[in-house]
Protein backbone atom coordinates (compact mmCIF):
# COMPACT_ATOMS: atom_id res chain seq x y z
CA UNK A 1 0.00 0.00 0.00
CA UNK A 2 1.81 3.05 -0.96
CA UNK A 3 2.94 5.25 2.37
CA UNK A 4 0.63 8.02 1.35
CA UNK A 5 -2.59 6.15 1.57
CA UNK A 6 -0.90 4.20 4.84
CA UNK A 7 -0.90 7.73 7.08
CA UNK A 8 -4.26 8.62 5.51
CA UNK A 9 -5.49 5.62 6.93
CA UNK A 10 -3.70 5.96 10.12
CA UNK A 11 -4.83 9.73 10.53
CA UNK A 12 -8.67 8.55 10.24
CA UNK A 13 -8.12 6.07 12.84
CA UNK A 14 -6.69 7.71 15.07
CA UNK A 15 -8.77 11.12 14.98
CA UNK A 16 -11.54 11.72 17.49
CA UNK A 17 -14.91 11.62 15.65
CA UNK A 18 -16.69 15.04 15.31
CA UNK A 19 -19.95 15.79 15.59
CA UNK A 20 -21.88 15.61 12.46
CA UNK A 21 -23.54 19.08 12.89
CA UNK A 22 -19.98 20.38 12.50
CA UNK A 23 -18.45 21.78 9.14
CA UNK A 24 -16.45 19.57 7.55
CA UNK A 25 -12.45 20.69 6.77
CA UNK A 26 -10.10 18.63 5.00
CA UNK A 27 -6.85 19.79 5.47
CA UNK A 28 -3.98 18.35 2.60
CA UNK A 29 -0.54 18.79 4.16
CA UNK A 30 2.40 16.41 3.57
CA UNK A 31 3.49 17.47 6.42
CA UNK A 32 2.07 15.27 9.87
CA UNK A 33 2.80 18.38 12.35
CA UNK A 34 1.76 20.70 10.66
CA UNK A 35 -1.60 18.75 9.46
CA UNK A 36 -2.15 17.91 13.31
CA UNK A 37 -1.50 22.01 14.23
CA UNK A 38 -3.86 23.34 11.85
CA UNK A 39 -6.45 20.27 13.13
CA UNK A 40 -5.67 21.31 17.37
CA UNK A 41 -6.54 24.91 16.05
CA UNK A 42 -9.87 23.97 14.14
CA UNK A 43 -10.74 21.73 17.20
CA UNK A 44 -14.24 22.37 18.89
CA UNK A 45 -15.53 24.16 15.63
CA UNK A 46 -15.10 22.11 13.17
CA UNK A 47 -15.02 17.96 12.28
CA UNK A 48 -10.99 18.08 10.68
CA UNK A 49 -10.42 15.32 8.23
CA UNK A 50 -6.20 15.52 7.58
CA UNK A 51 -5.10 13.60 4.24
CA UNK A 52 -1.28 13.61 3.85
CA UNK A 53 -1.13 13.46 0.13
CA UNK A 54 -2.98 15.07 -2.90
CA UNK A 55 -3.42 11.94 -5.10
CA UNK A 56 -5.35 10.32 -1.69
CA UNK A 57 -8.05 13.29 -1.41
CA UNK A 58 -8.67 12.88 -4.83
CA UNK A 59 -9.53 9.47 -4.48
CA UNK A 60 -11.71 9.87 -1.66
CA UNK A 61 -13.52 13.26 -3.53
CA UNK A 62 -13.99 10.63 -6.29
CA UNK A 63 -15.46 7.54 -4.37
CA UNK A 64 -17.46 9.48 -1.71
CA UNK A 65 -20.71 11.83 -2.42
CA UNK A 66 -20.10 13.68 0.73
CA UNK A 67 -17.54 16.65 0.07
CA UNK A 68 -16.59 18.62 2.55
CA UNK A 69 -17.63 22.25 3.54
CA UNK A 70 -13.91 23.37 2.94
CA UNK A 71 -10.66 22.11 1.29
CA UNK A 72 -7.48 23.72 2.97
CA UNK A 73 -4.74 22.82 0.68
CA UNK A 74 -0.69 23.03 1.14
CA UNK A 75 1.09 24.27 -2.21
CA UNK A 76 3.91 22.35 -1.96
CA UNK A 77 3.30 18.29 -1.57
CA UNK A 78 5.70 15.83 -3.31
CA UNK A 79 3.45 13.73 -5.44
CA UNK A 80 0.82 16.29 -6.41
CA UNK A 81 1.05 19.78 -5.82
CA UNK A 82 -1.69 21.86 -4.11
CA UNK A 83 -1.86 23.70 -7.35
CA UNK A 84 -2.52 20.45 -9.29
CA UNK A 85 -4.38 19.63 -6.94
CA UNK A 86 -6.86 22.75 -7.40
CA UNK A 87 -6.71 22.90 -10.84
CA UNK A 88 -7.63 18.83 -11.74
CA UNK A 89 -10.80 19.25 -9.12
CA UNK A 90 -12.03 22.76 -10.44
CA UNK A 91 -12.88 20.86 -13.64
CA UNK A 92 -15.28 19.23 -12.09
CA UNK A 93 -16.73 21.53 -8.62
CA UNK A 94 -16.63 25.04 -9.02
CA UNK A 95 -16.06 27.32 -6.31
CA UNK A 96 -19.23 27.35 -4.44
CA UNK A 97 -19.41 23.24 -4.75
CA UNK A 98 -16.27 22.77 -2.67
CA UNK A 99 -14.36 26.22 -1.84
CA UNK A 100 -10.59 25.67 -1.37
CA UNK A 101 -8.00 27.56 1.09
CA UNK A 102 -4.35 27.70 -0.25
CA UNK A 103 -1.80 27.40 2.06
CA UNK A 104 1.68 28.94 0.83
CA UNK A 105 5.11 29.77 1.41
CA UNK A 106 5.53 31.82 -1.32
CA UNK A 107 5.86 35.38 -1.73
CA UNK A 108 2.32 36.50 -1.59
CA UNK A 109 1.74 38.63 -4.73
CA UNK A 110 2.96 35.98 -7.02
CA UNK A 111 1.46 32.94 -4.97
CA UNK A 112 -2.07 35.13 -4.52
CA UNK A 113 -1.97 35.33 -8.42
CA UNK A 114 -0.89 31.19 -8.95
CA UNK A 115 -3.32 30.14 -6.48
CA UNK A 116 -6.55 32.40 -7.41
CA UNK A 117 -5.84 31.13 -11.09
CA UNK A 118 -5.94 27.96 -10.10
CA UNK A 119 -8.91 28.07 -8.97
CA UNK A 120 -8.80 28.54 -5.26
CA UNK A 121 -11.08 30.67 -3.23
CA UNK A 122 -8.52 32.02 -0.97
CA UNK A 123 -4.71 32.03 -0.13
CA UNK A 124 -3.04 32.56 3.16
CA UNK A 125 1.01 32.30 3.52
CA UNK A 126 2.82 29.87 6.56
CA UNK A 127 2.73 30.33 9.11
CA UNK A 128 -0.41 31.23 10.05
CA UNK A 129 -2.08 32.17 13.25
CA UNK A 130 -4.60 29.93 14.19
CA UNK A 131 -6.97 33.06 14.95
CA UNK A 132 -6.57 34.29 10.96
CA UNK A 133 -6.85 30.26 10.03
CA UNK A 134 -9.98 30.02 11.72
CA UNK A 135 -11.25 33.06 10.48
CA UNK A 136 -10.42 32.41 6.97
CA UNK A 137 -12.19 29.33 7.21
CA UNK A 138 -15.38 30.83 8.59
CA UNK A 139 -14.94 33.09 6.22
CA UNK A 140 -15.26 30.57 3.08
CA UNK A 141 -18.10 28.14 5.36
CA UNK A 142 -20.85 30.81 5.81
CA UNK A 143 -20.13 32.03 2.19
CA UNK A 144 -20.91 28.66 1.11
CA UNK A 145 -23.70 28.06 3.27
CA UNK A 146 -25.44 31.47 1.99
CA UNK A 147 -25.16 30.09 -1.81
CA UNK A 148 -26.57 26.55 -0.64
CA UNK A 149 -29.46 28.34 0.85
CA UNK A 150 -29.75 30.77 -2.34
CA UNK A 151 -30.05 27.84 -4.35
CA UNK A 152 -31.93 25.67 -2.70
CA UNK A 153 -34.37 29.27 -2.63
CA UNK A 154 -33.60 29.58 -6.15
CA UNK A 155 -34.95 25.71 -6.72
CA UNK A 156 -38.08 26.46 -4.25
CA UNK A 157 -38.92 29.67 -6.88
CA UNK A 158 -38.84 27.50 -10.00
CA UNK A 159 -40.91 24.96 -8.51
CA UNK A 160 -43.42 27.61 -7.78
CA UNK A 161 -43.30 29.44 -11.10
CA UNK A 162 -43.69 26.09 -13.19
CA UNK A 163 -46.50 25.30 -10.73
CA UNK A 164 -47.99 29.03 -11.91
CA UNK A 165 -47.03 28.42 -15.66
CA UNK A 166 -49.37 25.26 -15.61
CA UNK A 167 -52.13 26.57 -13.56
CA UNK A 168 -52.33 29.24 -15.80
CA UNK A 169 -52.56 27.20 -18.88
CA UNK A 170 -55.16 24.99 -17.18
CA UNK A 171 -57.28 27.71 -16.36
CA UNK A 172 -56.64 29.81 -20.10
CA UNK A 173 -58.04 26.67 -21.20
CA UNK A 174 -61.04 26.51 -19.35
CA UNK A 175 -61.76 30.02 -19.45
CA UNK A 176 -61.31 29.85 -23.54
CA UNK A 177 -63.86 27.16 -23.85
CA UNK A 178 -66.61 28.99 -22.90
CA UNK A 179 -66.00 32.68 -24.21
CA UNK A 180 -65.28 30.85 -27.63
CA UNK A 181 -68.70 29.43 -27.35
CA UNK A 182 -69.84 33.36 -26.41
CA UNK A 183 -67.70 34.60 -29.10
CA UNK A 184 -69.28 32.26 -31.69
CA UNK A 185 -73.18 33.08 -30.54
CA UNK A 186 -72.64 36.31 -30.75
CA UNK A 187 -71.23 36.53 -33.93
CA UNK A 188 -73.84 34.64 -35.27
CA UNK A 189 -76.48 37.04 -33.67
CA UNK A 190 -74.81 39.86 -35.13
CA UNK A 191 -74.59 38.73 -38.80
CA UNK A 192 -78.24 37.32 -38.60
CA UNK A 193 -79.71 40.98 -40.57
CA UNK A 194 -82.58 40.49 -38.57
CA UNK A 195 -81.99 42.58 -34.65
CA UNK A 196 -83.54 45.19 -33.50
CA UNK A 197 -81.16 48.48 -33.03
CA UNK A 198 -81.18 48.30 -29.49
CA UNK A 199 -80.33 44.36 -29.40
CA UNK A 200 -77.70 45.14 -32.11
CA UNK A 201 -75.76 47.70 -29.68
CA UNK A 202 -75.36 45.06 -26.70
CA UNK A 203 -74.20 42.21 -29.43
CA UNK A 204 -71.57 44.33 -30.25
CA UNK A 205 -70.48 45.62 -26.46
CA UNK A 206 -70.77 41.47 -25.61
CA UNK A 207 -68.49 41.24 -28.81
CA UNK A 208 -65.75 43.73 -27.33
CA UNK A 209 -66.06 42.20 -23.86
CA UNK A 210 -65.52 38.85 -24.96
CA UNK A 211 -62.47 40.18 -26.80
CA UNK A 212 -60.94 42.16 -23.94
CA UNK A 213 -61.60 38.95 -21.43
CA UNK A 214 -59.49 36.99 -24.37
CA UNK A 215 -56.74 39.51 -24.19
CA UNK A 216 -56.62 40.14 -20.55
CA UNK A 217 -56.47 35.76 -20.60
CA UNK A 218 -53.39 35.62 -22.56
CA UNK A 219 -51.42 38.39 -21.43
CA UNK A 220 -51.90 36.59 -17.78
CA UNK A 221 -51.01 33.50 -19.55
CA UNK A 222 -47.68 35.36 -20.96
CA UNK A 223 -46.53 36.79 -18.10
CA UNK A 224 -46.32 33.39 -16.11
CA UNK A 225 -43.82 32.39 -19.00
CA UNK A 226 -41.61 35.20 -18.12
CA UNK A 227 -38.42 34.15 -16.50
CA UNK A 228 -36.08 37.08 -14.60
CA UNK A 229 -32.99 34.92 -16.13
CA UNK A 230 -34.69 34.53 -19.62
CA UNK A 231 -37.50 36.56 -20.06
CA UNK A 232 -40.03 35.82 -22.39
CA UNK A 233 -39.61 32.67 -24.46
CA UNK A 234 -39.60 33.07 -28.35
CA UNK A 235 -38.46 31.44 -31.47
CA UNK A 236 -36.91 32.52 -34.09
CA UNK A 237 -37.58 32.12 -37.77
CA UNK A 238 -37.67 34.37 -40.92
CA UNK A 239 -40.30 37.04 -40.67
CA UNK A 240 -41.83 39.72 -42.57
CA UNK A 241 -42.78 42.28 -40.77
CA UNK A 242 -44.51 44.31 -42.76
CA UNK A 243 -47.36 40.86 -43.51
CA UNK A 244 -47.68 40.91 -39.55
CA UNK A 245 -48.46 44.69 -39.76
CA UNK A 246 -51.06 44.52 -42.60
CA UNK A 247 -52.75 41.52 -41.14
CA UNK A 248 -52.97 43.42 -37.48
CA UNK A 249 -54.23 46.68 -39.23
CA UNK A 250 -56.97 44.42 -41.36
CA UNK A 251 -58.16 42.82 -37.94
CA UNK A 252 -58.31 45.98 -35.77
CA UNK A 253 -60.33 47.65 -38.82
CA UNK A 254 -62.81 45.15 -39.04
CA UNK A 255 -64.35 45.41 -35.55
CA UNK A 256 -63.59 49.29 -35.56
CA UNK A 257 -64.66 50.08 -38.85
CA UNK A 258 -65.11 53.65 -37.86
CA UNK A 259 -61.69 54.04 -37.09
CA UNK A 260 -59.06 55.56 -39.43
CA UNK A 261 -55.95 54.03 -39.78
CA UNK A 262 -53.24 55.91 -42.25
CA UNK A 263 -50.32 53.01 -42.76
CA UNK A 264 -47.05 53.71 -44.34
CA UNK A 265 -44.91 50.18 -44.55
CA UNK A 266 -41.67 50.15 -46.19
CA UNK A 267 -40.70 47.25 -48.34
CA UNK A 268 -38.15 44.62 -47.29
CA UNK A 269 -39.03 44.40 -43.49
CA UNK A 270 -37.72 41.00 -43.24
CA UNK A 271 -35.47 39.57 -39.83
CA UNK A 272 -35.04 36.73 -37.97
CA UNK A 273 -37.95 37.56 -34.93
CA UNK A 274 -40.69 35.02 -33.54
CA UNK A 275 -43.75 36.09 -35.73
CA UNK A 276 -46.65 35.10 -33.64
CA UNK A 277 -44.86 37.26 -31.16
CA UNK A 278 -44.50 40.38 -33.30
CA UNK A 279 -47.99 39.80 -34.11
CA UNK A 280 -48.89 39.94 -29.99
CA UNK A 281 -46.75 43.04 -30.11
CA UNK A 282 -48.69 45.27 -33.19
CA UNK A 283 -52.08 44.13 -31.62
CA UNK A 284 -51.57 45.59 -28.57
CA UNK A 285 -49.86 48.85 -29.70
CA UNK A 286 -52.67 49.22 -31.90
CA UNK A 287 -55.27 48.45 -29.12
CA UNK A 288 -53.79 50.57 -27.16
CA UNK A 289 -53.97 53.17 -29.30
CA UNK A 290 -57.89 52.98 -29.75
CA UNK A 291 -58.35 52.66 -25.75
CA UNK A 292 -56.49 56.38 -25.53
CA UNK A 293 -57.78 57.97 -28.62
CA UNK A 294 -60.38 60.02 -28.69
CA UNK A 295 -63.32 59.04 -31.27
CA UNK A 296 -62.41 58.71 -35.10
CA UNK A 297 -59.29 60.76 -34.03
CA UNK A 298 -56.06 59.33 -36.63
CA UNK A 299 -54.06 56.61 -35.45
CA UNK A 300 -51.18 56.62 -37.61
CA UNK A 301 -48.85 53.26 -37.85
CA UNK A 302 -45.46 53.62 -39.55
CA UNK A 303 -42.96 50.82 -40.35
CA UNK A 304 -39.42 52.19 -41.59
CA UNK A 305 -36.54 49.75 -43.19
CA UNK A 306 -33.13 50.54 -42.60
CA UNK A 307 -29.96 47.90 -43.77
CA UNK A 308 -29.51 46.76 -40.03
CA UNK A 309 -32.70 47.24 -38.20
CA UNK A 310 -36.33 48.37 -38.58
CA UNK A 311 -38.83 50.27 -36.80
CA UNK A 312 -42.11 50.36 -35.74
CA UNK A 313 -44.15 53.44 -34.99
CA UNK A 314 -47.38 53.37 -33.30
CA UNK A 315 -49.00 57.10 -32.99
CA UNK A 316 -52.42 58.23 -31.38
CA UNK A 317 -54.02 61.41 -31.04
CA UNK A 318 -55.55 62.91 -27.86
CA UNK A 319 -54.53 63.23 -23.79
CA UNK A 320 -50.72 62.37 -23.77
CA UNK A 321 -48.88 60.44 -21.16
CA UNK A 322 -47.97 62.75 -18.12
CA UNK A 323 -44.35 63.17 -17.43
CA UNK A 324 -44.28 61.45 -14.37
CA UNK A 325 -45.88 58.03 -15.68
CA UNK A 326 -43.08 57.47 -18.74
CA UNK A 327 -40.49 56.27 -16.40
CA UNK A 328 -42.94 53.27 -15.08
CA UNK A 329 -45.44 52.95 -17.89
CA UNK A 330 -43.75 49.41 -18.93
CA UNK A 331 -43.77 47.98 -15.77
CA UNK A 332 -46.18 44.95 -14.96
CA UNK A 333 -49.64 46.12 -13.60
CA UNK A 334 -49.34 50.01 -14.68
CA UNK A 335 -52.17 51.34 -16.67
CA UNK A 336 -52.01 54.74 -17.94
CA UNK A 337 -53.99 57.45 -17.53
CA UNK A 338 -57.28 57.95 -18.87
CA UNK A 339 -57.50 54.39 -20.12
CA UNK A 340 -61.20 53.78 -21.04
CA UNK A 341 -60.69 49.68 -21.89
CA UNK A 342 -60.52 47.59 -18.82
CA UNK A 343 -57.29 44.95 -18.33
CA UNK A 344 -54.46 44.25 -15.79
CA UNK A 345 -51.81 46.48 -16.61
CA UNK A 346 -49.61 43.88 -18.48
CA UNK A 347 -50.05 45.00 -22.05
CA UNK A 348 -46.97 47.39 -22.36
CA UNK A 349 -45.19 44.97 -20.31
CA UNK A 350 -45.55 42.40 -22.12
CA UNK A 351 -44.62 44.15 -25.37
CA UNK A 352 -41.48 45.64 -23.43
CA UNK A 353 -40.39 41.80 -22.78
CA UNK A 354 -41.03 40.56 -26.51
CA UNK A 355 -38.99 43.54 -27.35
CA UNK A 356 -36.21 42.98 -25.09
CA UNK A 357 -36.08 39.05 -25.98
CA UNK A 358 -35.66 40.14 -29.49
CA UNK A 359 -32.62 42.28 -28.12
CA UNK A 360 -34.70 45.46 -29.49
CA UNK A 361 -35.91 48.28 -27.58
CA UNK A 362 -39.46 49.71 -26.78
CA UNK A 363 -39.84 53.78 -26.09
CA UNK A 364 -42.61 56.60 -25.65
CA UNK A 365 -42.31 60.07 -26.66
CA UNK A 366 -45.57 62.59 -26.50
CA UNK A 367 -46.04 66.25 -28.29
CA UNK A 368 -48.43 68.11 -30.05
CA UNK A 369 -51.41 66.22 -28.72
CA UNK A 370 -49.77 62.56 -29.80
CA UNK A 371 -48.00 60.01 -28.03
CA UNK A 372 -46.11 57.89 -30.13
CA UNK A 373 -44.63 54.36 -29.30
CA UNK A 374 -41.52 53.06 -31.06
CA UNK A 375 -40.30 49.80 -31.15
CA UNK A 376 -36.64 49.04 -32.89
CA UNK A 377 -35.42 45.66 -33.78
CA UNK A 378 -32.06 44.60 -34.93
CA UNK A 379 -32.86 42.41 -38.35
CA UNK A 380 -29.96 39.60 -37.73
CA UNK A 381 -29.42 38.23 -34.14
CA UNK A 382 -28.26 34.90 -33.48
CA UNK A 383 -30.73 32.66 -32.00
């Protein structure tokens, strides 16, 4: 057996078991007195673990699934050094997994920049007081403990927000079923040539409530899909832009006949963008618009080509957005001033996130009685 793994073996046997509450330290020193020293000054506060040889804790890291809270390595060993050492196990646990403490004799510019390389978490040079030791060690132990408890918080959150993506869905779903079957009644009512004016009227206020409920469904829907790390999920494909803009304007015209439109699309608004998203993204601009324009007032919708990006411009006449309400009028729940149309608040949120996951960027600017919304995105981004 070679003499390494004999005083490993010895060391464990002869060691005083620790209580299991206790932080775990290994400590990797070739050196017997100076392994016990370091393990009489961790004593009481710690359950010490001393391994005589770099090759032997590597074993033992491999075999065992328990690592320990902190690795306190000695730079210079004779089979492997503590830098070796360092480097081989940062390939597979990164600093938070199992944070390392580099012991050195070196001069401590040049050893603080060999042993931070190397991927150690911190470096202290021999001899050391066993006050600085211990504190060191703390140091890297509660450091560790409050990114175990972030991620086990972090864990708890996705559990909870895929539990909210899925009872959303399940409830769109049932929700959809029936204001479909609304949707359809009503539309049948109202092409039937046969109602009575007064009848007529609440078809078509049950028409625009049934739409609004389906709106105010989905952007609910969307905003459970919203991840901080992500944001909002798309996919990518060839688009035309300026199709998705026609077909919007077509749409909103049809169930507000009375309302003009003036369109000015430039040719050539292809990119790489999610479609059905940009499609979620003109509808609400343009509903938008009606909800804050004053009767038959203009709503003018430009789309402008340029060789690198293109740009959408959404304008509506009437009360313009106070001052004061810009710098939040994006954020989720906000509804702007003076908005006749019921919903949550989400719209221009939601449109700010499809922007933002097509790397593009959303803005407001208001004069002259007009508020005009402008949405830029670059034509080729990797997916």
């Amino acid at each position: 057996m070679p003499e390494a793994a004999t005083n490993f073996i010895a060391t464990r046997e002869a060691r005083t078991p620790m209580p299991d509450s206790l932080p775990a330290v290994w400590i990797v020193d070739d050196s017997p007195i100076q392994g016990q020293a370091f393990a009489r000054a961790l004593t009481g506060a710690y359950d010490v673990s001393i391994y005589t040889s770099g090759a032997v804790v590597l074993e033992t890291l491999a075999e065992g699934p328990a690592l320990p809270n902190v690795l306190v390595l000695d730079w210079h060993m004779p089979d492997l050094t503590g830098i070796e050492v360092c480097e081989y196990i940062r390939r597979t646990k990164d600093r938070v997994q199992l944070p390392i403490l580099m012991l050195t004799a070196q001069e401590l510019g040049r050893g603080a920049v060999e042993a931070l390389q190397a991927g150690a978490n911190d470096f202290v040079a021999v001899p050391v007081s066993p006050i600085e030791l211990r504190a060191r060690i703390s140091s890297l132990v509660e450091v560790a403990s409050l990114h175990a408890r972030l991620a086990a918080a972090e864990g708890r959150l996705r559990v909870e927000a895929d539990f909210r993506e899925r009872f959303m869905g399940m409830l769109a779903h049932d929700l959809r079923q029936p204001l479909n079957s609304l949707w359809m009644a009503s539309q049948v009512l109202s092409r039937s040539g046969s109602l009575e004016p007064k009848l007529s009227t609440v078809i078509d206020v049950q028409l625009r409530a049934v739409q609004r409920m389906k709106r105010m469904i989905t952007e609910l829907l969307d905003f459970t899909r919203i991840r901080p790390e992500t944001g909002m999920p798309i996919e990518r494909q060839p688009t035309d832009l300026g199709a998705i803009v026609r077909s919007n304007v077509g749409e909103i015209l049809l169930s507000h006949p009375h309302q003009p439109i003036e369109t000015s699309i430039a040719e050539s608004c292809y990119g790489n963008w999610d479609p059905d998203r940009l499609a979620q993204v003109c509808s609400n601009l343009l509903n938008n618009a009606i909800e804050h324009n004053p009767a038959h007032a203009r709503i003018v919708v430009a789309l402008r080509s340029e060789p690198n990006r293109v740009e959408l411009c959404v304008i509506n006449h009437g009360v313009t957005i106070p001052d004061e309400v810009i710098p939040t009028l994006f954020q989720a729940y906000r509804r702007g001033p003076h908005k006749r149309g019921e919903g949550v608040g989400l719209g221009l949120y939601i449109v700010d996130q499809i922007v933002r996951a097509h790397q593009g960027t959303l803005s407001v600017s208001t004069g002259d009685g007009a508020t005009q919304f402008t949405v830029t995105l670059p034509r080729d981004v990797l997916a």
